[in-house]
Protein backbone atom coordinates (compact mmCIF):
# COMPACT_ATOMS: atom_id res chain seq x y z
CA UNK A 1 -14.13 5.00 -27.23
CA UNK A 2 -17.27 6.98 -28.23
CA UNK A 3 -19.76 4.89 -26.35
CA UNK A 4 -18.07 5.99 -23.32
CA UNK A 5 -17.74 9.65 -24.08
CA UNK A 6 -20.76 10.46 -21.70
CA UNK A 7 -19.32 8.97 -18.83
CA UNK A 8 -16.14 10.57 -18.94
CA UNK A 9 -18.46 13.61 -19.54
CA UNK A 10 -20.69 13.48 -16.18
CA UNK A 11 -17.42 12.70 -13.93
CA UNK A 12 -15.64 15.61 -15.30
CA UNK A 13 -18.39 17.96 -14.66
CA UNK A 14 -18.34 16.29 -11.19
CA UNK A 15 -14.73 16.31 -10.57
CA UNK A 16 -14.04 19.83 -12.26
CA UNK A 17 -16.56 21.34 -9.86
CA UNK A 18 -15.06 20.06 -7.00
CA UNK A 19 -11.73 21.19 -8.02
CA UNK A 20 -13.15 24.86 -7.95
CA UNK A 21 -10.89 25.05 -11.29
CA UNK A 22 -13.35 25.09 -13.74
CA UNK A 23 -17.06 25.87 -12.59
CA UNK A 24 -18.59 28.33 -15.02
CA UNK A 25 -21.33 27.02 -17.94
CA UNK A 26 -18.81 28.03 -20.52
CA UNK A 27 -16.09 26.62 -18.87
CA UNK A 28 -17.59 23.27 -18.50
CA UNK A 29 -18.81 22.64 -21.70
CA UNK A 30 -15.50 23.53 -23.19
CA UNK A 31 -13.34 21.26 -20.75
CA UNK A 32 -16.02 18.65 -21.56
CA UNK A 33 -16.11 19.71 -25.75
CA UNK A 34 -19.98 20.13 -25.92
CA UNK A 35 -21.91 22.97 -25.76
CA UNK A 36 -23.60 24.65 -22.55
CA UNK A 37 -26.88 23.03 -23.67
CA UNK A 38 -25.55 19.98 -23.03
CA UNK A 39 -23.56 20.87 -19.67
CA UNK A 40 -26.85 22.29 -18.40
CA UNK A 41 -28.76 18.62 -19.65
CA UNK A 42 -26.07 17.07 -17.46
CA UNK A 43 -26.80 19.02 -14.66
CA UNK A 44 -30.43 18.72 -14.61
CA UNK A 45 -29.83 14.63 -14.49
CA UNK A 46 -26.90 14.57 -12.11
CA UNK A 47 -29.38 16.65 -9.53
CA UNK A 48 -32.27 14.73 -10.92
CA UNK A 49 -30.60 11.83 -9.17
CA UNK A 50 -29.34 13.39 -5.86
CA UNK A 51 -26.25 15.57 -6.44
CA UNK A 52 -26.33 18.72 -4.67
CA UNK A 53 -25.29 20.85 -7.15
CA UNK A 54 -26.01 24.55 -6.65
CA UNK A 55 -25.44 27.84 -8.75
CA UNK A 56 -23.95 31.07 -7.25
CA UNK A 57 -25.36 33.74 -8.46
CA UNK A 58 -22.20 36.36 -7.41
CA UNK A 59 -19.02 34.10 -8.84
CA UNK A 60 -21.22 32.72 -11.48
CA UNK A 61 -20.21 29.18 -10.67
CA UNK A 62 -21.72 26.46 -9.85
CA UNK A 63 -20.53 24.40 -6.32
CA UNK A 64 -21.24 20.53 -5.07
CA UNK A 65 -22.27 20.70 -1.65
CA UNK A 66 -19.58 19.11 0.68
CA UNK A 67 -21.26 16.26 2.07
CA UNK A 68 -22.23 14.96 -1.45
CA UNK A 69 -20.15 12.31 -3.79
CA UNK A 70 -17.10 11.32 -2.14
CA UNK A 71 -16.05 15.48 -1.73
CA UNK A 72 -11.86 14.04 -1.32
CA UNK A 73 -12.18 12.06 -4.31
CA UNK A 74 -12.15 13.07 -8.07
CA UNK A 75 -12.59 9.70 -10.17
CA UNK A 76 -11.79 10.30 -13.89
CA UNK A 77 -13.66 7.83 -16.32
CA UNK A 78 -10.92 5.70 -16.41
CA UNK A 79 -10.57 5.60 -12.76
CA UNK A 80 -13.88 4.70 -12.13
CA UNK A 81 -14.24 1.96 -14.87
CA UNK A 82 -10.73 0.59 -13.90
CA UNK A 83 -12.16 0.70 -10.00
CA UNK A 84 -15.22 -1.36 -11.27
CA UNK A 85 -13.38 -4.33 -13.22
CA UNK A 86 -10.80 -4.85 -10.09
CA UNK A 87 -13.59 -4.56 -7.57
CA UNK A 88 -16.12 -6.66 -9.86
CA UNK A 89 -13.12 -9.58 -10.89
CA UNK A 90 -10.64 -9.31 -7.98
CA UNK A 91 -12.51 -8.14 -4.93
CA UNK A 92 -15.85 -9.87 -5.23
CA UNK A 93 -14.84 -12.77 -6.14
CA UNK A 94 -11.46 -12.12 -3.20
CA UNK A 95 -9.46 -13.69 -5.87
CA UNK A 96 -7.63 -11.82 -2.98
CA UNK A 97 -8.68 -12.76 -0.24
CA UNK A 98 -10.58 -10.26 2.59
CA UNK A 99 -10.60 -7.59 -0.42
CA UNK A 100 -14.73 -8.22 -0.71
CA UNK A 101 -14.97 -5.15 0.96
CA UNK A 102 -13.64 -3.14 -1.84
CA UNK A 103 -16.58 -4.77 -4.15
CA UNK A 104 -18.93 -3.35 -1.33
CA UNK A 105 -17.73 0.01 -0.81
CA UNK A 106 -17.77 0.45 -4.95
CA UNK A 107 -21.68 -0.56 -4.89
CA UNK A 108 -22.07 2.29 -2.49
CA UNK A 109 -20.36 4.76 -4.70
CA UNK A 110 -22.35 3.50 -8.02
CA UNK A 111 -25.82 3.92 -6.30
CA UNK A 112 -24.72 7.44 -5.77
CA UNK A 113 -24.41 7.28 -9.76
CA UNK A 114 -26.98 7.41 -12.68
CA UNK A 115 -28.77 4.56 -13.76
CA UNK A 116 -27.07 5.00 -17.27
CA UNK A 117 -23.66 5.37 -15.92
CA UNK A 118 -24.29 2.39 -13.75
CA UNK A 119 -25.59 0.35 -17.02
CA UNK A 120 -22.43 1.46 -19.18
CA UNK A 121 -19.60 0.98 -16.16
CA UNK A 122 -20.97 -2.77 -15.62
CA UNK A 123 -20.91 -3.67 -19.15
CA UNK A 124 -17.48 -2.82 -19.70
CA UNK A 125 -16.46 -4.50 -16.73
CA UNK A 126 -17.98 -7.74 -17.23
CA UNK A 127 -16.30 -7.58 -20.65
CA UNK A 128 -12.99 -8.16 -18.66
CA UNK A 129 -11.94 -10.90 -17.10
CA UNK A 130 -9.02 -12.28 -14.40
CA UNK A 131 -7.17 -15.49 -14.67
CA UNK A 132 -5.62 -14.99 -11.00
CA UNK A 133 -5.56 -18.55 -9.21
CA UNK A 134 -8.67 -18.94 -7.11
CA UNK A 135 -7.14 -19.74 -3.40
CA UNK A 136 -8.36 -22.31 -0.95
CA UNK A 137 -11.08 -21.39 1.41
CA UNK A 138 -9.74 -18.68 3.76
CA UNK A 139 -11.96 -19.11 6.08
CA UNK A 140 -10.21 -19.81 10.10
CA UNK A 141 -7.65 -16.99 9.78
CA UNK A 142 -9.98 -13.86 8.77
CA UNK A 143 -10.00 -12.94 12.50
CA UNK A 144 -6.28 -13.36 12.15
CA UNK A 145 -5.94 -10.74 9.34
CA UNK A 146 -8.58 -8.10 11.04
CA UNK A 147 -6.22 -7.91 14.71
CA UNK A 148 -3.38 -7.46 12.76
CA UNK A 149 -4.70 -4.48 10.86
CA UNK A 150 -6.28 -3.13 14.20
CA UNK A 151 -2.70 -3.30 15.84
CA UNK A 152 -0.97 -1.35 13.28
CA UNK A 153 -3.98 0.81 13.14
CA UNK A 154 -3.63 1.32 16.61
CA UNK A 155 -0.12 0.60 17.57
CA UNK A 156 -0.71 -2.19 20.03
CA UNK A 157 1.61 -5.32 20.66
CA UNK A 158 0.07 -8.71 19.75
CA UNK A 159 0.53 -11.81 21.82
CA UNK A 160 0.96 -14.72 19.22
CA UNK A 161 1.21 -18.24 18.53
CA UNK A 162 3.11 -18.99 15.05
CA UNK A 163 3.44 -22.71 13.90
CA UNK A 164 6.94 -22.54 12.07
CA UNK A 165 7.14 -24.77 8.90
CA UNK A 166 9.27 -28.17 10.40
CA UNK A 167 8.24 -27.68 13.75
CA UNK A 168 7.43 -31.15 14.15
CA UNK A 169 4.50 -30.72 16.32
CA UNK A 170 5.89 -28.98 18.82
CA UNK A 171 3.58 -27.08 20.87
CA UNK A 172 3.93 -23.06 19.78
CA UNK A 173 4.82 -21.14 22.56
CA UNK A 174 3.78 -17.20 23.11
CA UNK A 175 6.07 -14.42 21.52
CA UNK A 176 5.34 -10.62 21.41
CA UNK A 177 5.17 -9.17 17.86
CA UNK A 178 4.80 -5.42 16.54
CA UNK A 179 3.28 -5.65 13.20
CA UNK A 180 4.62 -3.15 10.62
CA UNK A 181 2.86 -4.15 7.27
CA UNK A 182 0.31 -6.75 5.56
CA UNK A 183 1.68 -7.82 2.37
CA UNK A 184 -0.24 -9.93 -0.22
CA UNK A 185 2.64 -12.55 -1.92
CA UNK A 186 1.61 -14.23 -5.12
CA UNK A 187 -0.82 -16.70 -2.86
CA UNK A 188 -0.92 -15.81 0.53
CA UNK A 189 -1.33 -12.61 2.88
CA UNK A 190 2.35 -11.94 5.24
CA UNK A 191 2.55 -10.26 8.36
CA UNK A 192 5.86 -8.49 7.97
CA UNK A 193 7.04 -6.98 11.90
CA UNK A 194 9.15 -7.37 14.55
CA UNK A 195 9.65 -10.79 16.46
CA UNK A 196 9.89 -10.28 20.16
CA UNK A 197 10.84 -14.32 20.19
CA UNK A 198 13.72 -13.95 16.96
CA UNK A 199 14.85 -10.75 18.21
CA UNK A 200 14.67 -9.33 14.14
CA UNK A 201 11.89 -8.82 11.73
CA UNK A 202 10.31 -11.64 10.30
CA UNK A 203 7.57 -12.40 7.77
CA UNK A 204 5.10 -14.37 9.13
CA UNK A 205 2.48 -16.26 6.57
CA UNK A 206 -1.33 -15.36 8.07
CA UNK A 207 -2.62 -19.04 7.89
CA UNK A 208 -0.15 -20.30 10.58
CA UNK A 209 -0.85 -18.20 13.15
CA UNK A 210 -2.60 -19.95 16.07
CA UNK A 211 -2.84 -17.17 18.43
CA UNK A 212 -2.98 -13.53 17.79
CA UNK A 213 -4.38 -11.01 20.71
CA UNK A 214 -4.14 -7.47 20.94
CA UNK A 215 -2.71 -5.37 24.20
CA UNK A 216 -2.77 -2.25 25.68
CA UNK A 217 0.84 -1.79 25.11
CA UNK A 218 1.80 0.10 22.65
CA UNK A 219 4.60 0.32 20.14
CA UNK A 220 6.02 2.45 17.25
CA UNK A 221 7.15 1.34 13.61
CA UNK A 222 10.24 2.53 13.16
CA UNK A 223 10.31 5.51 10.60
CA UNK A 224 13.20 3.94 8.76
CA UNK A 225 11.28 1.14 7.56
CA UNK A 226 10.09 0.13 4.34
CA UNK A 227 8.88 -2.58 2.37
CA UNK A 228 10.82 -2.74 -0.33
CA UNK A 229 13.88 -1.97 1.86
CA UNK A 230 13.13 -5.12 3.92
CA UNK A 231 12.48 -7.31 0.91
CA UNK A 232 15.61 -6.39 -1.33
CA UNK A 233 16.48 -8.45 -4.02
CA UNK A 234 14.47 -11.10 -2.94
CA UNK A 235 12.88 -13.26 -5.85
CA UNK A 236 9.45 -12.99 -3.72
CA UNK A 237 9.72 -12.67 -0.33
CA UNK A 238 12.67 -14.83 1.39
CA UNK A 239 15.69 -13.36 1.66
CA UNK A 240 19.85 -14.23 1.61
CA UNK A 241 23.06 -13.03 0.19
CA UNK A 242 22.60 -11.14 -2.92
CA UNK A 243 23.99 -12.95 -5.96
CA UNK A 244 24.13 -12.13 -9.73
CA UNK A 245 22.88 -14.74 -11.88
CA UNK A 246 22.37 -15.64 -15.32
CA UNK A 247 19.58 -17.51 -17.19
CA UNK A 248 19.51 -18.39 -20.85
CA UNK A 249 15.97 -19.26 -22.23
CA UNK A 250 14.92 -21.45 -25.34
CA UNK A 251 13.32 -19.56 -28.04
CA UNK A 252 9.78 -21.43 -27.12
CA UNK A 253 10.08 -19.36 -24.17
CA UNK A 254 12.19 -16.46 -25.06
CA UNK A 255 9.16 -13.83 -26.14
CA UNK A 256 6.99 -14.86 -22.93
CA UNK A 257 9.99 -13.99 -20.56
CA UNK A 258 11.28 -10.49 -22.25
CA UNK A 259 7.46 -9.12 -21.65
CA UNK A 260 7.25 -9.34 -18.68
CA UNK A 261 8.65 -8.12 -15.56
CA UNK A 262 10.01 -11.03 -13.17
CA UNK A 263 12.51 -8.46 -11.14
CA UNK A 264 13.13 -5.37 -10.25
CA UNK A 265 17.03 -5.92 -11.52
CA UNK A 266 16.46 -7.63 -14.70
CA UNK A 267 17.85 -7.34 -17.92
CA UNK A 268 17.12 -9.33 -20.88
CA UNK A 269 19.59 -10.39 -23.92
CA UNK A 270 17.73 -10.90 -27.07
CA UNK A 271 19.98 -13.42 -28.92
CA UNK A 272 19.75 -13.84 -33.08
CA UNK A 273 18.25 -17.66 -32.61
CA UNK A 274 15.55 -16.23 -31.00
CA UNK A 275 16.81 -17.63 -27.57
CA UNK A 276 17.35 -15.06 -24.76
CA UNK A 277 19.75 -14.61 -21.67
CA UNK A 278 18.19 -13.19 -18.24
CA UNK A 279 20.85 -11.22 -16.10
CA UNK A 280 19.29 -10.01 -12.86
CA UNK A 281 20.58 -9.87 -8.47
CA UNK A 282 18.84 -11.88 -6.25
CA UNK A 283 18.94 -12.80 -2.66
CA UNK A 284 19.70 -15.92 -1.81
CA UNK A 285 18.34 -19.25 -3.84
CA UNK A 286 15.42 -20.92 -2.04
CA UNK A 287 12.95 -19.09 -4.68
CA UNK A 288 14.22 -18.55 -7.72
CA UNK A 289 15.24 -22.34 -8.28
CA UNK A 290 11.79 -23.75 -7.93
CA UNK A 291 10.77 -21.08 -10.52
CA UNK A 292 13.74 -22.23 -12.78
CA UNK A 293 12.62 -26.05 -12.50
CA UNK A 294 8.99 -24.94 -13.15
CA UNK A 295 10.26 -23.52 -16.92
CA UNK A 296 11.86 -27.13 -17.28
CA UNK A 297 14.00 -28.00 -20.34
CA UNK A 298 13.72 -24.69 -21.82
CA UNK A 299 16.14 -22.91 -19.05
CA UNK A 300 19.03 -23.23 -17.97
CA UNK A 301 21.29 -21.92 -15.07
CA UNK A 302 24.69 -20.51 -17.04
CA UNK A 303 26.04 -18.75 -13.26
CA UNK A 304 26.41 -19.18 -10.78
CA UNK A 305 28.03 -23.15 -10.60
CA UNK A 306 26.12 -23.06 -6.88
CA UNK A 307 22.89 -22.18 -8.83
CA UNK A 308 23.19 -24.89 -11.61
CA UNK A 309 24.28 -27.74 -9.09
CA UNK A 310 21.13 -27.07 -6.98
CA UNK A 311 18.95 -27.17 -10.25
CA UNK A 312 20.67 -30.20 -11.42
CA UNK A 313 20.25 -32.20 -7.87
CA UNK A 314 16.90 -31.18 -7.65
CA UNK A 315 16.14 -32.20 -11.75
CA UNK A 316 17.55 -35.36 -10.62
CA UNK A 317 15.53 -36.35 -7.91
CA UNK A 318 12.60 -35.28 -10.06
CA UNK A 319 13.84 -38.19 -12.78
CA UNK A 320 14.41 -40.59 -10.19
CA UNK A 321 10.71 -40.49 -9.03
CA UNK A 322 9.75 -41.69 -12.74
CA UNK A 323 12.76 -44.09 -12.86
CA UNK A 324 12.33 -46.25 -9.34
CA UNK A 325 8.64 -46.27 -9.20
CA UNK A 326 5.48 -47.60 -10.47
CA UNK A 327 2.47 -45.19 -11.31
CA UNK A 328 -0.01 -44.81 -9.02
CA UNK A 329 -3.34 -46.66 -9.21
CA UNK A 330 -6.50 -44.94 -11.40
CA UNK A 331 -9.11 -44.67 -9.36
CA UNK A 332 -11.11 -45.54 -12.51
């Protein structure tokens, strides 16, 4: 941690001026645990580089001006190197997509920086690295994702075309909806707001729309709503009756599934063998089994009997793929 002593250093002089909490020589070098040489050395290079930093003679304080280094924000060290690595890893590369603006807006803030700050915050956050899955070109729905933040930023009705998964090429036909929220899912960005054409609230994946228009009408979200409320117990983001279930896990895979967090409503059974049972509520089945099936031999559905016979159909028809059919060519 001592390499990056001086960074945490020159934001908390930053940051503790702002605050007005802690803006005396004295006081700054003893927040910061060096002496007022030092603080003053600090000084010199963070106005050496642009900061307005000023001295008042009467209070004995020093003050940032207001139009000078984000004046809202105060970024501890940590913030600002764990703002770098997302921005740098995530953003940049829009392992989430339309978050490259993030990565553009942070270059902004670390020009307003010193060149040795810079130096240090990039080399710590190229030492990090990402193994999110690296989507499919996004490109065709951007405009998409842009209206929809406009109309909640603005409150306006959208005109829109959806094409509905099974639709069967049916031409989509126009249906008011009121946006309430954008919602990143694993993969994909949701729409989550109200369906003029379903009469309910319905999450609607961005990549299907075919039409979306702003009006001039306007609407409200309601102030009951929230995200979490909407989404329930839902494994991801489709939703049913809620239904307690129980998974027991082979020891191969019992470690990897008690560290980490698959649900909100989880609990895990550590079991002598070194197998493990997961207990947890979730609404409806459409999710969960494909998750099951993905952990193959090494779970298995112990309740409910609905549960297991889906799994076990759908194992099945898996096994008779291998069974009733011949490889497919190499194209070697």
């Amino acid at each position: 941690m001592a390499k990056y002593t001086r960074i945490h250093r020159l934001l908390n002089v930053l940051t503790l001026i702002q605050s007005g909490q802690k803006c005396k020589p004295a006081e700054l070098a003893q927040a910061c645990g060096v002496d007022e040489r030092t603080i003053y050395r600090d000084l010199n290079e963070l106005e050496g580089v642009g900061f307005k930093i000023s001295f008042d003679s009467v209070s004995k304080r020093y003050r940032v001006a207001q139009d000078c280094f984000l004046p809202p924000i105060q970024l501890t060290a940590q913030e600002a190197l764990a703002m770098a690595t997302l921005c740098e890893h995530l953003a940049k590369q829009e392992q989430i997509p339309f978050t490259k603006p993030a990565w553009k807006g942070l270059a902004k803030v670390q020009a307003a920086m010193p060149q040795s700050v810079r130096d240090e915050i990039d080399a710590v956050s190229q030492s990090v690295s990402f193994g999110a899955a690296h989507l499919s070109q996004q490109d065709g729905f951007e405009d998409v994702y842009e209206t929809i933040q406009q109309a909640i930023a603005d409150g306006k009705v959208m005109v829109c075309q959806y094409e509905s998964v099974g639709s069967d090429g049916d031409e989509p036909e126009d249906f008011d909806f009121e946006p309430y929220t954008l919602f990143f899912s694993v993969r994909a960005w949701y729409a989550i707001g109200y369906h003029h054409g379903r009469d309910a609230i319905r999450s609607l994946k961005l990549n299907r729309f075919c039409k979306a228009v702003l009006t001039t009408r306007s609407y409200e979200i309601p102030e009951d709503f929230s995200l979490d409320a909407h989404l329930g117990n839902a494994w991801r983001m489709m939703q049913g009756k809620d239904e307690k279930i129980e998974l027991w896990f082979s020891p191969a895979f019992a470690e990897t599934i008690s560290d980490t967090i698959w649900h909100k409503t989880q609990e895990i059974e550590d079991h002598a063998d070194g197998s493990a049972t997961m207990r947890c509520t979730v609404s409806g089945f459409d999710e969960i089994v494909w998750w099951i099936l993905s952990m193959g031999p090494n779970c298995k559905v112990i309740k409910p009997m609905e549960l297991r016979d889906r799994v076990l159909e759908l194992a099945g028809q898996t096994a008779e793929q291998y069974r009733d059919s011949e490889p497919a060519p190499s194209s070697d």
